[in-house]
N, C-alpha and C. Protein backbone atom coordinates (compact mmCIF):
# COMPACT_ATOMS: atom_id res chain seq x y z
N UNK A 1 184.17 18.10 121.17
CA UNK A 1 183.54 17.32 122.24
C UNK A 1 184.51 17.13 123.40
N UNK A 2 185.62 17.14 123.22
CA UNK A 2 186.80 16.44 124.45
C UNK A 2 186.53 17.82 125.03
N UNK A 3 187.17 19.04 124.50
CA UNK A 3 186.79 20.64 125.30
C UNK A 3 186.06 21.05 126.11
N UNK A 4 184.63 20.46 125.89
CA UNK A 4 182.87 20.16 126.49
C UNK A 4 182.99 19.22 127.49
N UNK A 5 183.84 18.62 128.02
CA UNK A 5 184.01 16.96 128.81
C UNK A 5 183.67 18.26 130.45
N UNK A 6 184.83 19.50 130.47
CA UNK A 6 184.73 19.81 132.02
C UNK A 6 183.60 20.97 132.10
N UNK A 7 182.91 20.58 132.81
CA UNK A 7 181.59 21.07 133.23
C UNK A 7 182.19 22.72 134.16
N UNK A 8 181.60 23.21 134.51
CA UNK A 8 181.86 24.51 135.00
C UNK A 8 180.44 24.31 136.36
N UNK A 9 181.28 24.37 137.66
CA UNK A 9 181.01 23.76 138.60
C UNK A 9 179.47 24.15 139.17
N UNK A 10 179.31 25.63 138.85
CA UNK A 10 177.70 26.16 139.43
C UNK A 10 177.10 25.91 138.38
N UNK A 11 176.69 25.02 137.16
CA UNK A 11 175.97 25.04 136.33
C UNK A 11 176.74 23.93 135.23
N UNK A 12 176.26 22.51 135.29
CA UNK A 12 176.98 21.63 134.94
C UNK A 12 176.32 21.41 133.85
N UNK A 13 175.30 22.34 133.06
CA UNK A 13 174.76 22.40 131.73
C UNK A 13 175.88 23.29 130.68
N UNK A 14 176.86 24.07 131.58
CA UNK A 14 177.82 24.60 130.48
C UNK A 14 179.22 24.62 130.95
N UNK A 15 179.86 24.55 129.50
CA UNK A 15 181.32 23.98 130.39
C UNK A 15 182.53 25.12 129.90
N UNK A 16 183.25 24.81 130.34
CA UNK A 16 184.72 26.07 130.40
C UNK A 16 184.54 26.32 128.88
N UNK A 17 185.20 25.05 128.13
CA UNK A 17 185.10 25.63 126.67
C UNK A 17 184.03 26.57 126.16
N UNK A 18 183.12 26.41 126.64
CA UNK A 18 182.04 27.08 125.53
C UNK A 18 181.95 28.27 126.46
N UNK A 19 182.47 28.73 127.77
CA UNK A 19 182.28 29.61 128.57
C UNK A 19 183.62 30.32 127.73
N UNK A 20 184.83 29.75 127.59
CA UNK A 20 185.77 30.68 127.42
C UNK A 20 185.53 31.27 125.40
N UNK A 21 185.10 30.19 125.02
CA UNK A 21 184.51 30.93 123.23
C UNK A 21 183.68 31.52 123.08
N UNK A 22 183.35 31.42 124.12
CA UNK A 22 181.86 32.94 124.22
C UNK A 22 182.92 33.83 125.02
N UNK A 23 183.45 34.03 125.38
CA UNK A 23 184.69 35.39 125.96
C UNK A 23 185.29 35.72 124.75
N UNK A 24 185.90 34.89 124.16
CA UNK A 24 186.72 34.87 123.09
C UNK A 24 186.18 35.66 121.63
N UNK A 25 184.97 34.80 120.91
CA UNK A 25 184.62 35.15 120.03
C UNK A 25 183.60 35.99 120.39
N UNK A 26 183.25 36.29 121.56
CA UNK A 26 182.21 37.46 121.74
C UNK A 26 182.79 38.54 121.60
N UNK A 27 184.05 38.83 122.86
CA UNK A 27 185.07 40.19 123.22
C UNK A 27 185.74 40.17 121.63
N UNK A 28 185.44 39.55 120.80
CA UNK A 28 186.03 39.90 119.34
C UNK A 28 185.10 40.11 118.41
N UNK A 29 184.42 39.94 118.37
CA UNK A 29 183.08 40.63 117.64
C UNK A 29 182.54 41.48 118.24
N UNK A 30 182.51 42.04 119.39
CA UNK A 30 181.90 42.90 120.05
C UNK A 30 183.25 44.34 119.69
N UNK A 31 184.01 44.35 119.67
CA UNK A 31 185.38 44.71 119.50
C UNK A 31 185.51 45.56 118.15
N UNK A 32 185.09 44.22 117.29
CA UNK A 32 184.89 44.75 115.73
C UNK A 32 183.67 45.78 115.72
N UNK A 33 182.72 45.43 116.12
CA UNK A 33 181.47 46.25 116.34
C UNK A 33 181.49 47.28 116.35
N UNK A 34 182.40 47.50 118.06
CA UNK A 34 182.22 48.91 118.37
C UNK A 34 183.06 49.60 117.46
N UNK A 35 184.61 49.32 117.21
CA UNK A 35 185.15 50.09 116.21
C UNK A 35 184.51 50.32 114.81
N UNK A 36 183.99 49.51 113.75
CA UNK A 36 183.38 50.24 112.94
C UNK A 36 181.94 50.78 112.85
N UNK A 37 181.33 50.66 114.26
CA UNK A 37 180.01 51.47 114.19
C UNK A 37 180.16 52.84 114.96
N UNK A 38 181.55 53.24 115.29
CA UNK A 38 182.19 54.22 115.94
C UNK A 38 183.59 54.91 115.63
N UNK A 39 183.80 54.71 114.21
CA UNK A 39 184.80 54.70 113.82
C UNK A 39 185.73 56.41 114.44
N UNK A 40 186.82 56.35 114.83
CA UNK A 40 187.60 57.27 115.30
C UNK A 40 187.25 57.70 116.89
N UNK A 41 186.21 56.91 117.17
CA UNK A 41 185.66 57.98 118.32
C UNK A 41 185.96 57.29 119.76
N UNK A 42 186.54 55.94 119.24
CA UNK A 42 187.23 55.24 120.60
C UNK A 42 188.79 54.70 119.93
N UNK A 43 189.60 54.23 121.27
CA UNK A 43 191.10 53.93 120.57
C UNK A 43 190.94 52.58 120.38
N UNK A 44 191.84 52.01 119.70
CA UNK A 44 191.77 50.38 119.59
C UNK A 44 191.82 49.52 120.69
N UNK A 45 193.04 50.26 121.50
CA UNK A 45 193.21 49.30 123.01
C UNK A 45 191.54 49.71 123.74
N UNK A 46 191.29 50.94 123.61
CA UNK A 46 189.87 50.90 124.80
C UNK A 46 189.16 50.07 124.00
N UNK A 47 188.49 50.36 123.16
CA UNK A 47 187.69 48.93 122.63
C UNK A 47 187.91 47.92 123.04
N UNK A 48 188.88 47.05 122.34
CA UNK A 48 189.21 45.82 122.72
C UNK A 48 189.05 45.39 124.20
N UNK A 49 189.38 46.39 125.35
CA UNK A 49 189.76 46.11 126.73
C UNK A 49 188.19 45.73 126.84
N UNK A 50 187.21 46.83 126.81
CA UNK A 50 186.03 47.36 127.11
C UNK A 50 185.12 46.01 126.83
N UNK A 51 185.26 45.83 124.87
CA UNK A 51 184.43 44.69 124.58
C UNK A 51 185.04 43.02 124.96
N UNK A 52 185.98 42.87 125.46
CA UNK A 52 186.42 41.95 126.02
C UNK A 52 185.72 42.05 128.12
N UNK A 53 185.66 43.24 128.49
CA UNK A 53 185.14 42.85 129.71
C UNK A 53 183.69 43.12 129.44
N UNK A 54 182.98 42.90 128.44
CA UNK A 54 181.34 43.24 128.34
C UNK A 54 181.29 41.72 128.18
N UNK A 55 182.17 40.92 127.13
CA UNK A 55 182.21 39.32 126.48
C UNK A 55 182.37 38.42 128.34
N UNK A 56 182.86 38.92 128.75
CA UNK A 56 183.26 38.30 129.63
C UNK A 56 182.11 38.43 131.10
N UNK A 57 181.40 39.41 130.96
CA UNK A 57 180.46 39.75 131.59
C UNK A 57 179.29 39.52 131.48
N UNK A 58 179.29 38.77 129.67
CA UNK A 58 177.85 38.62 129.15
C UNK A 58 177.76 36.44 129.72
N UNK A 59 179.24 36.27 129.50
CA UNK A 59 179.32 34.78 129.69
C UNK A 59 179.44 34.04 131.02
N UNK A 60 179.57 35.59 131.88
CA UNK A 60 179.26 34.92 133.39
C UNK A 60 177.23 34.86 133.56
N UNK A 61 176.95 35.77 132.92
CA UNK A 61 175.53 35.53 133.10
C UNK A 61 174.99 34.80 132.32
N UNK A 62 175.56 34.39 131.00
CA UNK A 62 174.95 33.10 130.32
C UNK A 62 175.05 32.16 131.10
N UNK A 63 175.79 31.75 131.98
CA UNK A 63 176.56 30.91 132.87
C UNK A 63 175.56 30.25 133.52
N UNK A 64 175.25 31.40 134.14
CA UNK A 64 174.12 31.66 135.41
C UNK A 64 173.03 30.40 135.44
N UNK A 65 172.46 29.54 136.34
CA UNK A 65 171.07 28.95 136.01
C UNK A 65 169.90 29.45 136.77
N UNK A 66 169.28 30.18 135.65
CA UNK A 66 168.50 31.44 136.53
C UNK A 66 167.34 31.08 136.21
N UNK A 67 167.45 30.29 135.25
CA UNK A 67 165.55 29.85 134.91
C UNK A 67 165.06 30.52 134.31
N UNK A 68 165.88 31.71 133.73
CA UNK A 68 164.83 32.66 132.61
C UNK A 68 165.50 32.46 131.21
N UNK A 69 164.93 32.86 130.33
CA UNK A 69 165.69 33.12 128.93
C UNK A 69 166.52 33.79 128.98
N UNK A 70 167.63 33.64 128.67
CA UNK A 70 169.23 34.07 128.66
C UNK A 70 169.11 34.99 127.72
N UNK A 71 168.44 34.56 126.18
CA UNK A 71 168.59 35.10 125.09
C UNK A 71 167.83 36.84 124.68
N UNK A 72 167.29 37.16 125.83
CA UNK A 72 166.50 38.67 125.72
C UNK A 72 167.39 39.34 127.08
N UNK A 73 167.53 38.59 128.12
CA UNK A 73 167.91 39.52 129.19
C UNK A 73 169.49 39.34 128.87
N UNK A 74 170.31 38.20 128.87
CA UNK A 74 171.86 38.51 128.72
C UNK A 74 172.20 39.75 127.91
N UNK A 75 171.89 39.79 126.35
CA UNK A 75 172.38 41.04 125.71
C UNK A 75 171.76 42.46 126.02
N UNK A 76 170.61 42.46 126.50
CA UNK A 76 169.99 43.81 127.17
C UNK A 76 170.81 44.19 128.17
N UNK A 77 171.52 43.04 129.24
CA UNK A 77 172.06 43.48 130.25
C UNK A 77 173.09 44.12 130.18
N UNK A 78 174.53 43.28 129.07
CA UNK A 78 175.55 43.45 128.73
C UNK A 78 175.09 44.50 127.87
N UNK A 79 174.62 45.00 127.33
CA UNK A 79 174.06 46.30 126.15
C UNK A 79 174.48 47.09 126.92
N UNK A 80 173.85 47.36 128.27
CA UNK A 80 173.90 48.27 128.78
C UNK A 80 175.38 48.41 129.82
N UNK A 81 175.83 47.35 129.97
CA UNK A 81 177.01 47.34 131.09
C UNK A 81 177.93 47.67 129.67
N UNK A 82 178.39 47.90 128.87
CA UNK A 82 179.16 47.94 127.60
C UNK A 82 178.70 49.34 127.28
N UNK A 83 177.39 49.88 127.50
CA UNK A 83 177.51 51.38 126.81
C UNK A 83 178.06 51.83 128.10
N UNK A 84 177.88 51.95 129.51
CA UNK A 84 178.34 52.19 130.63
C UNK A 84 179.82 52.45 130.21
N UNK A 85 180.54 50.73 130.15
CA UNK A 85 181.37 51.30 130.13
C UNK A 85 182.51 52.10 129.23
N UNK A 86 181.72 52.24 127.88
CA UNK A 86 182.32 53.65 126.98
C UNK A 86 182.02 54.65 127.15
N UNK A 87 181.10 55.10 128.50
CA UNK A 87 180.73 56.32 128.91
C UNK A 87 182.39 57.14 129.67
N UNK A 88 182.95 55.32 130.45
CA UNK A 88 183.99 55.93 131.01
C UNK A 88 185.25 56.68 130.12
N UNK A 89 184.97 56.75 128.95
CA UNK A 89 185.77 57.64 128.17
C UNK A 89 185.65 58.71 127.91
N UNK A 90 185.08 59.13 128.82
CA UNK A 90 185.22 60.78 128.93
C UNK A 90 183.40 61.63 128.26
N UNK A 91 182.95 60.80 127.97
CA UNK A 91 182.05 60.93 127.04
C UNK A 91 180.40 61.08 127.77
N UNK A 92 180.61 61.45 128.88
CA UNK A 92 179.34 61.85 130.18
C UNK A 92 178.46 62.33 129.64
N UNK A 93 178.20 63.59 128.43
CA UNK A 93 177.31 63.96 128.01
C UNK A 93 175.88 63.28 127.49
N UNK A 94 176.72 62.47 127.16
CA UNK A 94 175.27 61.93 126.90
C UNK A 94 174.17 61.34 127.70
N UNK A 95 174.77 61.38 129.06
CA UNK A 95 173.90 60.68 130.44
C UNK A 95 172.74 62.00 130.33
N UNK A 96 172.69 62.55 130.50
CA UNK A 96 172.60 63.72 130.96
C UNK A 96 171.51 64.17 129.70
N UNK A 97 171.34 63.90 128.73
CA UNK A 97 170.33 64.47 127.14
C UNK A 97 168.90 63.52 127.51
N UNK A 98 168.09 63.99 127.44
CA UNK A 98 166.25 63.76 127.69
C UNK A 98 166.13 62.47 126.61
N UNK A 99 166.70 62.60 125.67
CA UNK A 99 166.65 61.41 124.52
C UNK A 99 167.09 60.07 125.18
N UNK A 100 168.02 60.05 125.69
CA UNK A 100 169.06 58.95 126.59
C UNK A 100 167.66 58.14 127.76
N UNK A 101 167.22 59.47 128.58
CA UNK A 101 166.65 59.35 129.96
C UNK A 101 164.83 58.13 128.98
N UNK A 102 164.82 59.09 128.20
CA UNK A 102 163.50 58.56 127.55
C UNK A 102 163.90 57.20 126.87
N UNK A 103 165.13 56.96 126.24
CA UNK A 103 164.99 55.58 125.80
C UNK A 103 165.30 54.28 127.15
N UNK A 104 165.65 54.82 128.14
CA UNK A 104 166.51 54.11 129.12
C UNK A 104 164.86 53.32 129.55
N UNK A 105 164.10 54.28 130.09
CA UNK A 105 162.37 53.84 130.83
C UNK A 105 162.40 53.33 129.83
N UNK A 106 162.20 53.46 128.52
CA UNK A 106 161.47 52.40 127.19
C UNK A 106 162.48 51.58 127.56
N UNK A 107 163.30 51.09 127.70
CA UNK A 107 164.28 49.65 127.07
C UNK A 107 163.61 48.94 129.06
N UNK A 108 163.55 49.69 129.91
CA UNK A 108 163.30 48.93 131.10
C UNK A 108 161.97 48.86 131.45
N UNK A 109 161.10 49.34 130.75
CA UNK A 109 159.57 48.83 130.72
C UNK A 109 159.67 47.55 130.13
N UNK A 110 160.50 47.85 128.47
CA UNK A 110 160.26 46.11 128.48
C UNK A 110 160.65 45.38 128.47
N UNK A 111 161.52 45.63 129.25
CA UNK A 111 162.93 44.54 129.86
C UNK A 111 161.54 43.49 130.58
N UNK A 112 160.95 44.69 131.82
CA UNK A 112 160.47 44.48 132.98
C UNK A 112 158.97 43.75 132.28
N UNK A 113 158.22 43.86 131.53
CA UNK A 113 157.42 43.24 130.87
C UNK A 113 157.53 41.73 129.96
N UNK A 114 158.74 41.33 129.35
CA UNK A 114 159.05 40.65 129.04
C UNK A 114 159.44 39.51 130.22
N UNK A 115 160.16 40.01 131.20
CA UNK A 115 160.30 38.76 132.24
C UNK A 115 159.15 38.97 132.84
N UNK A 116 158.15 39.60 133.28
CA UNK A 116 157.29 39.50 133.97
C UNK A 116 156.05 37.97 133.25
N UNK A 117 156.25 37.95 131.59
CA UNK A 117 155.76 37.56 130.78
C UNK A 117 155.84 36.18 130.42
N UNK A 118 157.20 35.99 130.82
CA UNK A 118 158.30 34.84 130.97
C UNK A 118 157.73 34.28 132.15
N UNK A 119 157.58 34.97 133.65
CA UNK A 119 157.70 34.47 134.93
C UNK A 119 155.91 33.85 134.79
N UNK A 120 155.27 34.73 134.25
CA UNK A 120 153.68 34.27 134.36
C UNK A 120 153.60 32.55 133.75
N UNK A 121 154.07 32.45 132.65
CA UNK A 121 153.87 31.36 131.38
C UNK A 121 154.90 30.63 132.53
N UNK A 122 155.52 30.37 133.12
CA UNK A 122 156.39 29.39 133.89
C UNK A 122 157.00 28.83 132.66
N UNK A 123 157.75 29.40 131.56
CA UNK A 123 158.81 28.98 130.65
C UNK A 123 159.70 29.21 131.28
N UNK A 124 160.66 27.61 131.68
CA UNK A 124 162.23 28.01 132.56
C UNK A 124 162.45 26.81 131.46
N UNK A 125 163.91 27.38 131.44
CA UNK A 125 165.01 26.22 131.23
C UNK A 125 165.86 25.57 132.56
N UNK A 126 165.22 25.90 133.72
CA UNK A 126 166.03 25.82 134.92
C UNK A 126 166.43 24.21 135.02
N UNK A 127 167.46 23.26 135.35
CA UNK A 127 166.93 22.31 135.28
C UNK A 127 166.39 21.65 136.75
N UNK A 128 166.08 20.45 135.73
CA UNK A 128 164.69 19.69 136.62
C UNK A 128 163.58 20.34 136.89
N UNK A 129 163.32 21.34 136.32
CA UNK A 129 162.05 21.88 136.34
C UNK A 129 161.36 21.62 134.43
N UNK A 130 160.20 21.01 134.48
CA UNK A 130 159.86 20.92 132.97
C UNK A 130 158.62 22.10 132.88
N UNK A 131 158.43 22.06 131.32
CA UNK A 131 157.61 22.81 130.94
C UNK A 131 156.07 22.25 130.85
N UNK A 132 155.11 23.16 131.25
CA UNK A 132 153.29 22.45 131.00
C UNK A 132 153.27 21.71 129.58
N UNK A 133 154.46 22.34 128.63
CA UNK A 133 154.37 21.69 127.28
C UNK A 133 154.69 20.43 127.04
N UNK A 134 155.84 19.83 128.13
CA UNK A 134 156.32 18.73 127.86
C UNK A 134 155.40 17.59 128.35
């Protein structure tokens, strides 16, 4: 609770601590991830660097008070800014395969369906805005 006391200034619903343990224990589980669901095929330092700037990328947009569900668009987003950037390892081919191009439209149809779905139902967590439910 004392950790939680300093608010994080654009969004005074989340605070440094829980901004920096979501860097922390994210870029370290994300880390572990990629190395054993990829075993040999990245080095330890690129991992680590990589899933530490995806953790850190996923917790500026948790951050965010955007009024949508964090919990479908943050990891879709970072999913994709994290395969990006293990592409930069030399590993281009796979941009480039019809399998890739075809799942990319599927994952952004329903990226784009899901918030569209979200935006209709006026479910925000934004604050001071409540829900028809409450």
């Amino acid at each position: 609770m004392t950790l939680g006391r300093h608010k994080l200034p654009w969004n005074p619903r989340k605070s440094w601590a829980g901004t920096l343990g979501y860097v922390l224990f994210g870029g370290l589980a994300a880390a572990i991830l990629l190395l054993w669901s990829a075993p040999g095929h990245y080095g330890a330092g690129f991992a680590i660097a990589v899933a530490f700037a995806a953790a850190l990328f996923a917790a500026l947009l948790e951050s965010q008070p955007l009024g949508l569900d964090d919990n479908l668009g943050v990891p879709l987003v970072t999913g994709i800014f994290l395969f990006c950037l293990t592409l930069t390892q030399g590993h281009w081919e796979l941009v480039g395969a019809p399998e890739f191009h075809r799942r990319l439209v599927i994952g952004l149809a329903v990226n784009l369906a899901l918030a569209g779905a979200a935006y209709a139902t006026k479910e925000s967590d934004e604050p001071g805005r409540r829900s028809e439910r409450s």
